[in-house]
Protein backbone atom coordinates (compact mmCIF):
# COMPACT_ATOMS: atom_id res chain seq x y z
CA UNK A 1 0.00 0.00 0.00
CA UNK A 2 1.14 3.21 -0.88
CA UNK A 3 1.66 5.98 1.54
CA UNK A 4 -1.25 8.81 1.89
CA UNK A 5 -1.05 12.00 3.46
CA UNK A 6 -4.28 14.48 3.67
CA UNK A 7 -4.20 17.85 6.50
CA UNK A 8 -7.03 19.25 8.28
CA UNK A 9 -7.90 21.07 11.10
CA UNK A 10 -9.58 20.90 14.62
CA UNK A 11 -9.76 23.77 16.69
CA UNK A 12 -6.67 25.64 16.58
CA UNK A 13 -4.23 22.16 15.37
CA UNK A 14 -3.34 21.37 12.20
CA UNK A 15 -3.53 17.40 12.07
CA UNK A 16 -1.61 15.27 9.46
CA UNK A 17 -3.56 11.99 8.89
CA UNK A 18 -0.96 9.50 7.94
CA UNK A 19 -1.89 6.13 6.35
CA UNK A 20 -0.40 3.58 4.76
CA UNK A 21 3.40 2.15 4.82
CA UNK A 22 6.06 4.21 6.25
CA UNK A 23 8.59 2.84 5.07
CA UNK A 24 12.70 4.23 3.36
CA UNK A 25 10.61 4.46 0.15
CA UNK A 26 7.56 7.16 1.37
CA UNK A 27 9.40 8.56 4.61
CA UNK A 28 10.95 10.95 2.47
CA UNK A 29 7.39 12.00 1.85
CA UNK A 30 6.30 12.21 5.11
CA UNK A 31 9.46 14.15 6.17
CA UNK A 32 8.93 16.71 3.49
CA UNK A 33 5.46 17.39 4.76
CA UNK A 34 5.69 17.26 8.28
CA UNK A 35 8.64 19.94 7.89
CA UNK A 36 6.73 22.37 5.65
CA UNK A 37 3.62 22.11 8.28
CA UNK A 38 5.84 22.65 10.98
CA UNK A 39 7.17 26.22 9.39
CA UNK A 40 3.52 27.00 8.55
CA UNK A 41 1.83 26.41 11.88
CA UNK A 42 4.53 28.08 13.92
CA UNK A 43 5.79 24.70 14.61
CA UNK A 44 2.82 22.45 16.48
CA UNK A 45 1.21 19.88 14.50
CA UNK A 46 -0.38 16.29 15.59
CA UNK A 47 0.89 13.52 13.14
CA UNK A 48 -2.31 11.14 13.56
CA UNK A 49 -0.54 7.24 12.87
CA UNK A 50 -3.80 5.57 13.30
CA UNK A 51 -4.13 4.34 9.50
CA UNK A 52 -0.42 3.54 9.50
CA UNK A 53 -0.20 -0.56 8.06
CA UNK A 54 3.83 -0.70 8.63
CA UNK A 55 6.25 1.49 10.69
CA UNK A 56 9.61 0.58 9.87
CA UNK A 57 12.87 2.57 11.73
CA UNK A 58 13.48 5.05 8.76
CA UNK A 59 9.90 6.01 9.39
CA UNK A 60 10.52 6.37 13.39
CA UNK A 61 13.30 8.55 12.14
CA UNK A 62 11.29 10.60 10.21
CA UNK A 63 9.15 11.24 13.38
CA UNK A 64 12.12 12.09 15.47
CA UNK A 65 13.45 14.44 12.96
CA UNK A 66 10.16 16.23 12.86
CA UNK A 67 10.43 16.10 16.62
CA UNK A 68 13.68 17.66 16.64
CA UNK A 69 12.35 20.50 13.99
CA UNK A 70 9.62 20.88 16.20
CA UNK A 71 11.41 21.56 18.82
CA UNK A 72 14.16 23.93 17.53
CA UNK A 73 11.58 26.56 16.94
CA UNK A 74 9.66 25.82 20.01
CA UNK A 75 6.78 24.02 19.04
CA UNK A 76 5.42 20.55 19.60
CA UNK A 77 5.05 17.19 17.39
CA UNK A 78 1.95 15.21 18.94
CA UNK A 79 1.37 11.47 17.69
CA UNK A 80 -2.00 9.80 17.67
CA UNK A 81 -1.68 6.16 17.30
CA UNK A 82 -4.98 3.25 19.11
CA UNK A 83 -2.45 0.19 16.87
CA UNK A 84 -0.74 -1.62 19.58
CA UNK A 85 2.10 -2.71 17.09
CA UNK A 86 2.92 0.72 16.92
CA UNK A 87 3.13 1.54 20.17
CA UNK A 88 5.03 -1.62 20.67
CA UNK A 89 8.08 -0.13 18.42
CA UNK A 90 7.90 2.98 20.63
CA UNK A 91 8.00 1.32 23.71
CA UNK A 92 11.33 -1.27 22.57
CA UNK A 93 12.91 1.73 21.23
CA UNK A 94 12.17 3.94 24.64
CA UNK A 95 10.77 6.60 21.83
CA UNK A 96 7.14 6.63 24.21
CA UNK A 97 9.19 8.30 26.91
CA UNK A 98 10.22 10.87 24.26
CA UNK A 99 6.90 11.49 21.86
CA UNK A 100 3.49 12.49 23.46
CA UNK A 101 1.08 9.63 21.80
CA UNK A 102 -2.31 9.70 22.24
CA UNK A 103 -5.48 7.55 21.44
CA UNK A 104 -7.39 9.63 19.32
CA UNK A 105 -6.54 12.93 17.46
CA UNK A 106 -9.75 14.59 19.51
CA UNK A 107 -7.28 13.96 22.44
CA UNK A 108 -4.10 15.41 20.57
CA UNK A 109 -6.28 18.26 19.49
CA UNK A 110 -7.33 19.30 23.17
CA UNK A 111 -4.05 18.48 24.38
């Protein structure tokens, strides 16, 4: 399956709905846009994983680096994510200490 990105908005948060395979082929996608929404919405942005089939580590990179971008101008990088294999790779990598992951973008949006 290819990789899909579509943005919308709830409230005052831009959300990127991610779904698909994350993968070395599309993460250079999905780093592309998650940088240009970062310098759009003064750097805050929930990246909503929920329709994500595989995650593989150059994906989890791509978050990080969006985290890190994120971050250098002050912002935040929220992740929404209700697939336990998902969460799983955050846990083993010790990346769930380091992202704020929620169950549902509602959540992220409030947040």
């Amino acid at each position: 399956m290819d990789l899909s990105l579509s943005i919308r908005t709830i409230g005052e948060r831009i959300v990127l709905d991610v779904a698909g395979e994350v993968d070395v082929y599309s993460s250079p996608s999905l780093q592309e846009r998650i940088s240009s929404l970062i310098d759009l919405t003064n750097s805050s942005l929930v990246v909503n994983l929920s329709a994500v089939t595989f995650l593989d580590s150059t994906g989890i990179g791509t978050l990080v680096a969006g985290l890190n971008r994120a971050n250098q101008f002050g912002g935040t990088l929220l992740l929404v994510t209700d697939q336990e294999r998902i969460m799983k790779l955050f846990r083993i990598t010790g990346l769930d200490a380091v992202f704020t992951i929620f169950g549902t973008v509602e959540e992220a949006a409030h947040a």
